[in-house]
N, C-alpha and C. Protein backbone atom coordinates (compact mmCIF):
# COMPACT_ATOMS: atom_id res chain seq x y z
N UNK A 1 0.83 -1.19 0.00
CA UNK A 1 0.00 0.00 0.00
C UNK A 1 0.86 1.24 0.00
N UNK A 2 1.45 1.53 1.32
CA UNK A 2 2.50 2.30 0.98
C UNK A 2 1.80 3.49 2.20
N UNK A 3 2.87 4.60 2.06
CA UNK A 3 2.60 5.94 3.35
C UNK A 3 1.15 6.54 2.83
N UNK A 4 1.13 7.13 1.58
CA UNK A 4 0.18 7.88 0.81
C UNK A 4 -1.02 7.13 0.77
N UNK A 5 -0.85 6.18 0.28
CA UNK A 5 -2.54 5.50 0.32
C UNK A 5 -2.81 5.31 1.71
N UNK A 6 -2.38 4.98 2.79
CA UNK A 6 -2.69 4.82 3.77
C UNK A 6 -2.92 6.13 4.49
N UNK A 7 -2.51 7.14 3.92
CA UNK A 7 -3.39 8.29 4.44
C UNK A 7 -4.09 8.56 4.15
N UNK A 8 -4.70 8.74 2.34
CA UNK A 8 -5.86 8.30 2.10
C UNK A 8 -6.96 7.52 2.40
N UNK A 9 -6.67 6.54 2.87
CA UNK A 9 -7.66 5.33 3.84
C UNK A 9 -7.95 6.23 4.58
N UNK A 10 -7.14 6.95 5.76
CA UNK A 10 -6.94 7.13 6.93
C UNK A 10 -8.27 8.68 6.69
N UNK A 11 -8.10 9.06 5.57
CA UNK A 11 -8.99 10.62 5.83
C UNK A 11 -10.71 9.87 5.28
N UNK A 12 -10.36 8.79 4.56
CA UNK A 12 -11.69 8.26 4.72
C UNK A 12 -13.07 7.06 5.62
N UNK A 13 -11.75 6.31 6.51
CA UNK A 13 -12.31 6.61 7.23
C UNK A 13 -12.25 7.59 8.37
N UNK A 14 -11.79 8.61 8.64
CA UNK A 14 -12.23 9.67 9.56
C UNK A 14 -13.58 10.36 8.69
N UNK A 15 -13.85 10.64 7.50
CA UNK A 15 -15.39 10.53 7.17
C UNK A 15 -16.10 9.99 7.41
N UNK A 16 -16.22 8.77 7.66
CA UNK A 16 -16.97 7.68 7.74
C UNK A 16 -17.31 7.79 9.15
N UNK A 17 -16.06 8.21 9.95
CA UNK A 17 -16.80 8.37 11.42
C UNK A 17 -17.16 9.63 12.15
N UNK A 18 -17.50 10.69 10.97
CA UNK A 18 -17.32 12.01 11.45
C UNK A 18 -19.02 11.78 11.55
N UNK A 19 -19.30 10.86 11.47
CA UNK A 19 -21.09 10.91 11.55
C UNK A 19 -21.77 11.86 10.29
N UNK A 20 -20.88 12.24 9.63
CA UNK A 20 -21.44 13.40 8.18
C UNK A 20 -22.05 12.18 7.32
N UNK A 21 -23.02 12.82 6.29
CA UNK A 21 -23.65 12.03 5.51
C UNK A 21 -22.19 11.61 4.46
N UNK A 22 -22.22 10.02 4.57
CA UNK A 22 -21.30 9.74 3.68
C UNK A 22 -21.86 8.56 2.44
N UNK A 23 -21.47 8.90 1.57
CA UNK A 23 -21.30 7.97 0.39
C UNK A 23 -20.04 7.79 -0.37
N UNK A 24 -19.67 6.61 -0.31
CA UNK A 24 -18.23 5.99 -0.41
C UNK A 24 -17.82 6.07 -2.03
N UNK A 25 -19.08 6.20 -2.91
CA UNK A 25 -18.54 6.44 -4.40
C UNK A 25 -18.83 7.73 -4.95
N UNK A 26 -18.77 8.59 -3.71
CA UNK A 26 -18.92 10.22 -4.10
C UNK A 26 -18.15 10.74 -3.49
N UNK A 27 -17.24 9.80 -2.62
CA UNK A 27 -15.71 10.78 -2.13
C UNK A 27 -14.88 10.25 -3.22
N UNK A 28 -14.11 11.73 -3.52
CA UNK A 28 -13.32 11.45 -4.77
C UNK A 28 -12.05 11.71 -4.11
N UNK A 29 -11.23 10.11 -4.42
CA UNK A 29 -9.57 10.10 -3.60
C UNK A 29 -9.19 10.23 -4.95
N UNK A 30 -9.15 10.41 -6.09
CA UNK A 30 -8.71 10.46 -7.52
C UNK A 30 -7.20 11.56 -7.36
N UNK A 31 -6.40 10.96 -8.28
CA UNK A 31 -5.36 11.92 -8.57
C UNK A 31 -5.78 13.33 -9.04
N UNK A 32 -5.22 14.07 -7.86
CA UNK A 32 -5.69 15.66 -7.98
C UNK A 32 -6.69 15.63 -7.45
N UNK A 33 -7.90 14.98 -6.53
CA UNK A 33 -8.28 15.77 -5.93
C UNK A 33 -7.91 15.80 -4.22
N UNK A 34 -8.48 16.74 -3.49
CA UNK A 34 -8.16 17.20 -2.57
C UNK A 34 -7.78 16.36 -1.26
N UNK A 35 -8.37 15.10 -1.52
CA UNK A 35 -7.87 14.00 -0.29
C UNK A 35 -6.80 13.42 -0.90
N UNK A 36 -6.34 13.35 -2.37
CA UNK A 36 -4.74 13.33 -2.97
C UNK A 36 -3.92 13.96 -2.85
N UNK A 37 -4.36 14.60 -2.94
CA UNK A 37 -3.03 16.22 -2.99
C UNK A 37 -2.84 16.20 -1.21
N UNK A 38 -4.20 16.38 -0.65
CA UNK A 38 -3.64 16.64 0.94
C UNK A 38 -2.05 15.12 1.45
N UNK A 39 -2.45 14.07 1.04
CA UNK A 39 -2.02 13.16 1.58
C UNK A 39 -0.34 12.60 0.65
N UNK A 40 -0.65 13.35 -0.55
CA UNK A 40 0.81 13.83 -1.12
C UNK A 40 1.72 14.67 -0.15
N UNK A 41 0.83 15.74 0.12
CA UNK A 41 1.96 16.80 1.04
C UNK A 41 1.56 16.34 2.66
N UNK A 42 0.90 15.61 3.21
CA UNK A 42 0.92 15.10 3.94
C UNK A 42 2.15 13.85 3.76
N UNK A 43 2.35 13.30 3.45
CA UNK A 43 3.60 12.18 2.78
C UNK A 43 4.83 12.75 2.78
N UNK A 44 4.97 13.67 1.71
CA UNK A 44 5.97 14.59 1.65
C UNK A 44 6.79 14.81 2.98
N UNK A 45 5.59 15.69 3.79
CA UNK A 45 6.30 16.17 5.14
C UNK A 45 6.86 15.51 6.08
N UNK A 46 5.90 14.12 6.24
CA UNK A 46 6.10 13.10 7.04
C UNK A 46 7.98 12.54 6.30
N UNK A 47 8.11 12.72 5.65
CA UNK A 47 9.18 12.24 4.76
C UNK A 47 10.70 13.11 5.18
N UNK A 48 9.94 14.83 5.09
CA UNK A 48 11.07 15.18 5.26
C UNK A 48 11.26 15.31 7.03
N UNK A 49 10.28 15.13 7.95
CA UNK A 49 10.45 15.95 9.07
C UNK A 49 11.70 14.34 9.59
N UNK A 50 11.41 13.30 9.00
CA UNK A 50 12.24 12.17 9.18
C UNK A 50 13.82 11.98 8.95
N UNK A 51 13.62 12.41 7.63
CA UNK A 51 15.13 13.10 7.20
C UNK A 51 15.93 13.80 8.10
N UNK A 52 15.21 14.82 8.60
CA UNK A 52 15.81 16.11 9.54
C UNK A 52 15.96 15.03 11.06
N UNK A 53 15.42 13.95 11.29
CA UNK A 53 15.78 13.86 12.70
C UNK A 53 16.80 12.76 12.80
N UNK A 54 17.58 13.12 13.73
CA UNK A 54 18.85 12.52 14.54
C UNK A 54 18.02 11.09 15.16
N UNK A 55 18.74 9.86 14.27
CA UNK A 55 18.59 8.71 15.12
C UNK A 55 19.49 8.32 16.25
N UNK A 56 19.07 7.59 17.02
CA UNK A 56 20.30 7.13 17.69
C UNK A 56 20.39 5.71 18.14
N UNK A 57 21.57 4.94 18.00
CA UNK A 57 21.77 3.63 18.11
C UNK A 57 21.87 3.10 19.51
N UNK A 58 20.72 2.60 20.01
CA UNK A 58 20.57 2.35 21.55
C UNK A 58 20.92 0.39 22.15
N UNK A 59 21.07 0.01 21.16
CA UNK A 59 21.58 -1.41 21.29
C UNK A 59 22.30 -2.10 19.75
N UNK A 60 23.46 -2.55 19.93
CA UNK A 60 24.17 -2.67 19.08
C UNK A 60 25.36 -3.32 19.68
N UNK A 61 25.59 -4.52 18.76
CA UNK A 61 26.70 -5.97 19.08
C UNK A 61 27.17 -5.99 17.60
N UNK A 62 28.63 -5.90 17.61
CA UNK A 62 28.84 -6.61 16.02
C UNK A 62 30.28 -6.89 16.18
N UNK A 63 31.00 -7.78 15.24
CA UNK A 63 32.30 -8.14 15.62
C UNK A 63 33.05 -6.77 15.39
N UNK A 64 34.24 -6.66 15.85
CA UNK A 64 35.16 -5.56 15.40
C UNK A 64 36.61 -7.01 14.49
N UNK A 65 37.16 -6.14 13.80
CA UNK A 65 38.72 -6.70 13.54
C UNK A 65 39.54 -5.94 13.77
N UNK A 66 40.44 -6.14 14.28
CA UNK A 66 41.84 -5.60 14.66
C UNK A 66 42.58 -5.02 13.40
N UNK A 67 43.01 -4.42 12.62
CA UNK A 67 43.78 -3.94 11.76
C UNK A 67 45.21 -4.18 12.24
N UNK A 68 45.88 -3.50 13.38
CA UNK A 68 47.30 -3.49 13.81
C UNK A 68 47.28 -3.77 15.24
N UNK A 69 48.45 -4.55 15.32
CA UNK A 69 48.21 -4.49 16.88
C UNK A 69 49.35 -4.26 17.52
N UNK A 70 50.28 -3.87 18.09
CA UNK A 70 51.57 -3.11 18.79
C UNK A 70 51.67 -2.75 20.08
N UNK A 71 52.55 -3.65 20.38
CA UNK A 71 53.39 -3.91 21.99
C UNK A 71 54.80 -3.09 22.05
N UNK A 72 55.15 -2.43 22.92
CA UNK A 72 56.50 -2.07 23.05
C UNK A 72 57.24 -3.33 23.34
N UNK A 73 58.69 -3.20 23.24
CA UNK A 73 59.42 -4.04 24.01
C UNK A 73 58.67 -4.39 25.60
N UNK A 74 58.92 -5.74 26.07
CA UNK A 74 58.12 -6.06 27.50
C UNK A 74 59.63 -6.65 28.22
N UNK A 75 59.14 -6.55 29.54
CA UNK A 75 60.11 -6.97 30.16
C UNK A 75 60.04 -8.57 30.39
N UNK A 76 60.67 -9.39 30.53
CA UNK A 76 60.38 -10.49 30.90
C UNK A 76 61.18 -10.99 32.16
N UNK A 77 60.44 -12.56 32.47
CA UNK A 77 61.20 -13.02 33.75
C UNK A 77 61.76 -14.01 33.23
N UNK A 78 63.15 -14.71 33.43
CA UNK A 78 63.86 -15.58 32.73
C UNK A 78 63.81 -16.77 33.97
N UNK A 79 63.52 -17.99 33.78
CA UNK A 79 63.65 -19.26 34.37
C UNK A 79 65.07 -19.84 34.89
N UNK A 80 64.59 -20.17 36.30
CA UNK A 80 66.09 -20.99 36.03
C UNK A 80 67.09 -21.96 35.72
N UNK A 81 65.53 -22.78 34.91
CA UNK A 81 66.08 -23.67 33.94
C UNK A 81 67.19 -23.29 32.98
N UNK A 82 67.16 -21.85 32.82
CA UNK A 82 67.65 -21.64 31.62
C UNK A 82 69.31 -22.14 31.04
N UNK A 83 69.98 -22.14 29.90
CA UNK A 83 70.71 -22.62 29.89
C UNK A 83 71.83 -21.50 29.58
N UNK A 84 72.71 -21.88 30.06
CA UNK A 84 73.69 -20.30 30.03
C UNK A 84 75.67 -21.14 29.52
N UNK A 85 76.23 -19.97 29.00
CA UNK A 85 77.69 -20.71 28.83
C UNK A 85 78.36 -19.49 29.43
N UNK A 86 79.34 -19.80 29.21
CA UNK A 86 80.84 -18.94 30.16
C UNK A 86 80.85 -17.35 29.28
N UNK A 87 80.47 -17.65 27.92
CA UNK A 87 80.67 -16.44 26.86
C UNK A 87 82.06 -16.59 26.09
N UNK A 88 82.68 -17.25 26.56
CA UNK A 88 83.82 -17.44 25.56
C UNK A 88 83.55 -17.72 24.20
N UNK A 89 84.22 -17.03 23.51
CA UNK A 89 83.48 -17.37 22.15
C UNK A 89 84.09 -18.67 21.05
N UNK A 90 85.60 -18.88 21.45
CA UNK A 90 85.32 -20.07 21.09
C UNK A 90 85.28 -21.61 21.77
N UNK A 91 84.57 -22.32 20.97
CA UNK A 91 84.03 -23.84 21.26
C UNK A 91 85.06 -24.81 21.45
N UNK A 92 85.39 -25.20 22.67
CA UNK A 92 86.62 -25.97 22.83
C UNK A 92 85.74 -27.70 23.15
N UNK A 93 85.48 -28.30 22.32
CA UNK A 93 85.65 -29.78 23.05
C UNK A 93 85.88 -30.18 24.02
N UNK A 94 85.56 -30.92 25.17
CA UNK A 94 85.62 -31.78 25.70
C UNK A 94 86.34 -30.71 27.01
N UNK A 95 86.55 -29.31 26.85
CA UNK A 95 87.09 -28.35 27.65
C UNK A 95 86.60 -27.72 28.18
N UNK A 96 85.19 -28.06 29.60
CA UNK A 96 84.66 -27.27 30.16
C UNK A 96 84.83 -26.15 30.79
N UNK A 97 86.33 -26.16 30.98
CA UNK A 97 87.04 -25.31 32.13
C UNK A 97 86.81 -24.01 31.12
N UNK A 98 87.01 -24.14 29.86
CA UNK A 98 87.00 -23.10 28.80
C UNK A 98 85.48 -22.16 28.61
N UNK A 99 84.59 -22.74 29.04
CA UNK A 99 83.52 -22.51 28.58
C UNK A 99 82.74 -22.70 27.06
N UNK A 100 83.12 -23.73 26.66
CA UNK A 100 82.80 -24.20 25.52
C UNK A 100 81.65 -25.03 25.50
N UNK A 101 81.20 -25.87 26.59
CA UNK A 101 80.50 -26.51 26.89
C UNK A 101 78.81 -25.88 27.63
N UNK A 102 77.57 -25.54 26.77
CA UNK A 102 77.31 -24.86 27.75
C UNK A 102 76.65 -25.82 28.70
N UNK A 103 76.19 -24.85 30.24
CA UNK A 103 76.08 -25.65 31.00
C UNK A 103 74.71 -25.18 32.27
N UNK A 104 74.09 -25.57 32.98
CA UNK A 104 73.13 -25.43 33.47
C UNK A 104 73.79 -24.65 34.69
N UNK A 105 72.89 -23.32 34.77
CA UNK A 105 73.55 -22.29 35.74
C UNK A 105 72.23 -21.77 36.03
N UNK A 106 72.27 -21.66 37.62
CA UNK A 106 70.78 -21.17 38.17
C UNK A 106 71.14 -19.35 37.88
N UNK A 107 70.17 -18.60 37.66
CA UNK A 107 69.85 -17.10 37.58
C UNK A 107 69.43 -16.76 38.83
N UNK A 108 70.27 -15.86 39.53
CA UNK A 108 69.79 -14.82 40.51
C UNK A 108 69.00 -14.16 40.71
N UNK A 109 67.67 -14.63 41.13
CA UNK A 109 66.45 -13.44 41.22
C UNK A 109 65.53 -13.56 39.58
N UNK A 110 66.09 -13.60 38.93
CA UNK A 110 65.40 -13.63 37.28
C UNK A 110 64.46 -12.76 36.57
N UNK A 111 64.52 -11.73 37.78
CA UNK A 111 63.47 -10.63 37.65
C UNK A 111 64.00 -9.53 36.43
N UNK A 112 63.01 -9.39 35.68
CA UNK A 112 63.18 -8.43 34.45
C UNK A 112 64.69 -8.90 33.76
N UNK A 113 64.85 -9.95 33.64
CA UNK A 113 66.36 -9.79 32.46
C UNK A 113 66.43 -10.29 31.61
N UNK A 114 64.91 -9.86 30.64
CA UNK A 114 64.75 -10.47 29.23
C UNK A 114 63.91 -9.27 29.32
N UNK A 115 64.56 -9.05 27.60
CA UNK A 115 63.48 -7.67 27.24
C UNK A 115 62.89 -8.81 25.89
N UNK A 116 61.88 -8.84 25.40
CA UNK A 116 61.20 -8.98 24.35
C UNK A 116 61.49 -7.61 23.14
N UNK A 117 61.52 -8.25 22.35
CA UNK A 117 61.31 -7.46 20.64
C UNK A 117 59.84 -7.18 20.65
N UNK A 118 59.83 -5.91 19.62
CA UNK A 118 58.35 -5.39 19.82
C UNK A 118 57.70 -5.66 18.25
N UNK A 119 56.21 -5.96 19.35
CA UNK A 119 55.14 -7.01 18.50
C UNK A 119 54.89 -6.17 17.72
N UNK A 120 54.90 -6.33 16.39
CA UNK A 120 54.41 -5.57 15.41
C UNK A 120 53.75 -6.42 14.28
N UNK A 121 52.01 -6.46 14.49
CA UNK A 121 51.28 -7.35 13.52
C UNK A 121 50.45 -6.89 12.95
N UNK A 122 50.02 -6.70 11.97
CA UNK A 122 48.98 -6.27 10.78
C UNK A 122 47.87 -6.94 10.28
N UNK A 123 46.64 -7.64 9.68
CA UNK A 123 46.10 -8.14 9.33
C UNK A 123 46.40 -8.39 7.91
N UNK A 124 47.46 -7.72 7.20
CA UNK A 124 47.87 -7.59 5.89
C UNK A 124 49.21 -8.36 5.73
N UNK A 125 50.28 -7.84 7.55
CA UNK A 125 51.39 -8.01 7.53
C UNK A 125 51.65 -8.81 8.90
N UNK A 126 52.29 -9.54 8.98
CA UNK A 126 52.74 -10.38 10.15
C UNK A 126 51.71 -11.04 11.35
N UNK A 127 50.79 -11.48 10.04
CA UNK A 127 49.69 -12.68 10.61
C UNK A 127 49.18 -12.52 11.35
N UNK A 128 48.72 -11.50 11.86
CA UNK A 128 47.32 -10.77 12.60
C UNK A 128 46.28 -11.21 12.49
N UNK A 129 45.46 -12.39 13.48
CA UNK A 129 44.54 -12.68 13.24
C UNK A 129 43.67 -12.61 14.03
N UNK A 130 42.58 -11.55 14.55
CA UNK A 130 41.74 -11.41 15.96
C UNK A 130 40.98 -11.02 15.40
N UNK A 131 40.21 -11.07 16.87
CA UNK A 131 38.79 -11.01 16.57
C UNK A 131 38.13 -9.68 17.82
N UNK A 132 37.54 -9.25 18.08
CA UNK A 132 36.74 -8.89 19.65
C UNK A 132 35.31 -8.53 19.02
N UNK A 133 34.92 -7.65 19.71
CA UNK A 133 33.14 -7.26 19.49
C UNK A 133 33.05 -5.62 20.18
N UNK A 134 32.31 -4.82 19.42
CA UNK A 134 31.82 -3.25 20.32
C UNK A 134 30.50 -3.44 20.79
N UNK A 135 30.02 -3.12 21.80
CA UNK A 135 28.53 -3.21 21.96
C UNK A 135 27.86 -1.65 22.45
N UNK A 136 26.64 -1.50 21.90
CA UNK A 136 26.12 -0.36 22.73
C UNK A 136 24.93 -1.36 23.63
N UNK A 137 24.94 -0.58 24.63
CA UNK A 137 23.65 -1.37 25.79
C UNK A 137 23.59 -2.31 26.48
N UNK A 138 24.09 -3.64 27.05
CA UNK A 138 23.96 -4.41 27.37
C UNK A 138 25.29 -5.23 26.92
N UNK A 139 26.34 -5.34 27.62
CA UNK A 139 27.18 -6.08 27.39
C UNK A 139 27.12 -7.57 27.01
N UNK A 140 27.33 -8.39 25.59
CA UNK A 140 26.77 -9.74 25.44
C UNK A 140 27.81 -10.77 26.00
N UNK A 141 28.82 -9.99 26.98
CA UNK A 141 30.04 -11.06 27.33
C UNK A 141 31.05 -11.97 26.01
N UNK A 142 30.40 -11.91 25.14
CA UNK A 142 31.31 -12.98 24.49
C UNK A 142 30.47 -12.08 22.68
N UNK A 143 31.80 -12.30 21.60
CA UNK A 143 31.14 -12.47 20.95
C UNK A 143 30.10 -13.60 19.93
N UNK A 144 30.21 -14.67 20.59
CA UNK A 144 29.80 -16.00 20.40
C UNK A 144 28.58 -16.20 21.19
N UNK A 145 27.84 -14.42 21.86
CA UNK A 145 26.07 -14.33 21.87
C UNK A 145 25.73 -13.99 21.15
N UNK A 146 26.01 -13.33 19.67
CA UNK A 146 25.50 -12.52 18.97
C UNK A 146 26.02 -12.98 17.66
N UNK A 147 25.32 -13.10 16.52
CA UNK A 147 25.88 -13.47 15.04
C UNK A 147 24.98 -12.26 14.40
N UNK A 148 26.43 -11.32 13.69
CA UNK A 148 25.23 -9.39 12.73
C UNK A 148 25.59 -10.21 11.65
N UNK A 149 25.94 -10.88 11.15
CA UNK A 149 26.38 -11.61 9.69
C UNK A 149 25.52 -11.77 8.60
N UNK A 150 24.27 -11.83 8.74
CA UNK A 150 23.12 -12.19 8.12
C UNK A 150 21.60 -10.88 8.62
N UNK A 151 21.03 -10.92 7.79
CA UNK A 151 20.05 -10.05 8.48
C UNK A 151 19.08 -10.02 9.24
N UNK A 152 18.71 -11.01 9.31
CA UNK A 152 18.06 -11.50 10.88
C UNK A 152 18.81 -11.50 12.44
N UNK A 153 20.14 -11.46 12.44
CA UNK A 153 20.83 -11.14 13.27
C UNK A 153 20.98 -9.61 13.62
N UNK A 154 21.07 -9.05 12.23
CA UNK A 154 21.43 -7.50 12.09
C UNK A 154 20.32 -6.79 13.19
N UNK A 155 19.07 -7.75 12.54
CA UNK A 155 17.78 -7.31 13.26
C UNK A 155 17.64 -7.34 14.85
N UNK A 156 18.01 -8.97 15.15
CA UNK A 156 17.86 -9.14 16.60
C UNK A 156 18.79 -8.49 17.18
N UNK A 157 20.54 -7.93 16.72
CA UNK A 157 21.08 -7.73 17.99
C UNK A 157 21.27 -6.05 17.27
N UNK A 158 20.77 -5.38 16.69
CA UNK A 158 20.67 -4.09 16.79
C UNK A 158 19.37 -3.37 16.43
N UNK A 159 19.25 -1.92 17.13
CA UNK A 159 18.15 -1.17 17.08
C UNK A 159 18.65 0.14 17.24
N UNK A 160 17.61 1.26 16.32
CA UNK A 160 17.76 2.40 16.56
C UNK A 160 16.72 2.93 16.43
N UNK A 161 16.60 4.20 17.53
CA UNK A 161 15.56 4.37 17.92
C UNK A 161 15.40 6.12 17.69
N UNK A 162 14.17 6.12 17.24
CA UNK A 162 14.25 8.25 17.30
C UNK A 162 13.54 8.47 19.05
N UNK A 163 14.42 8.98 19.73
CA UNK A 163 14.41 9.49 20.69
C UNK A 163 13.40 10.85 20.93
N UNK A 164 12.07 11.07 21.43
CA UNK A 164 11.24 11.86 21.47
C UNK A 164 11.85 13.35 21.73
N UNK A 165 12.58 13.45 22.94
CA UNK A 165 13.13 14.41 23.57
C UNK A 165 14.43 15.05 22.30
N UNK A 166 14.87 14.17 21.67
CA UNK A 166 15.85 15.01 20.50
C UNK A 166 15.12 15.54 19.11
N UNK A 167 14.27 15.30 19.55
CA UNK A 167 13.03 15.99 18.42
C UNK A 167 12.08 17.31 18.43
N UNK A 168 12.43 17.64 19.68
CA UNK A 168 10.92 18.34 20.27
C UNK A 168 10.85 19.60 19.20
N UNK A 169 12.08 20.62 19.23
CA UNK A 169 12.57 21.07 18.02
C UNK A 169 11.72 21.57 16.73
N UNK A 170 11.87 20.42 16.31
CA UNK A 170 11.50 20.10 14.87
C UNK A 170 9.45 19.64 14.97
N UNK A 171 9.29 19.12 16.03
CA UNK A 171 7.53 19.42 15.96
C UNK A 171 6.62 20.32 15.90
C-alpha cells in the first residue's frame, strides 16, 4: 500500500466516522483531488520531518577486527632452567674449564632480564589474526552471543531508535 494511500484510507475513514452524511462512491480520492493532494503533502512532510531527525543507536553488538596491533618491548622473567655458557666465544671440546660446553647455571632473582622485541602485527602483515566485538547497551560477554552476519541477526542484535526528547525542536 505504501505511506500515501494509507493516508488516504486514513482521511476516509475519519469521514466515515465524522457521523457526516457519507457515500463511499462520491468521495473522490482520484489523482488531484483534494484527499490526494492533501495526503501527497501530507507524505511529503512526514518524509522530510524524518530526514531532519537525529537517530540514535541504543543497542548494538557486532564483531570488530583488529587492523594493527603493537606492543613495546616487554620486560620479561627468565627461568632458572635456563641454559647459560661462560661467553667465551670459542668452542673448545671436551674443555669445560673453557667454557665451551654450555652448562646449566641457576639465575639470581630472574626478575626483568629479558626484554622482548616489539610485537608488530597487521592483518595484511605479520599474521594478525583477531577477533573482539563493540557493543552499545547491554554487554553480550562474548562475541559467540551474537551473530550481525546475516540479516536477521542485524535485526535481533541491533536497534535504533528516534528518541522523542531530541526531536521536540522540529515538531
Amino acid at each position: 500500500m505504501g505511506l500515501k494511500q494509507d493516508l488516504i484510507n486514513a482521511k476516509v475513514e475519519a469521514t466515515k466516522a465524522s457521523g457526516e452524511l457519507f457515500i463511499e462512491d462520491q468521495l473522490d480520492t482520484s489523482v488531484g483531488s483534494q484527499i490526494e493532494v492533501e495526503a501527497e503533502l501530507t507524505k511529503e512532510a512526514i518524509v522530510d520531518f524524518l530526514t531532519k531527525c537525529e537517530f540514535r543507536i541504543t543497542q548494538l553488538n557486532a564483531n570488530v577486527v583488529l587492523e594493527d596491533f603493537k606492543l613495546p618491548p616487554q620486560q620479561g622473567d627468565v627461568l632458572p632452567s635456563v641454559s647459560v655458557s661462560s661467553g667465551f666465544a670459542t668452542f673448545v671440546p671436551m674443555s669445560p674449564a673453557l667454557g665451551g660446553i654450555p652448562v646449566q647455571s641457576m639465575i639470581a632473582g630472574g626478575k626483568n632480564g629479558v626484554l622482548t622485541k616489539n610485537i608488530d602485527a597487521g592483518k595484511d602483515v605479520g599474521g594478525l589474526d583477531s577477533t573482539g566485538y563493540v557493543y552499545i547497551g547491554g554487554d553480550p560477554d562474548s562475541q559467540g552471543a551474537f551473530d550481525v552476519d546475516d540479516e536477521d541477526g542485524q535485526r535481533e542484535f541491533t536497534t535504533v531508535k528516534l528518541i522523542r526528547e531530541d526531536i521536540e525542536d522540529l515538531l
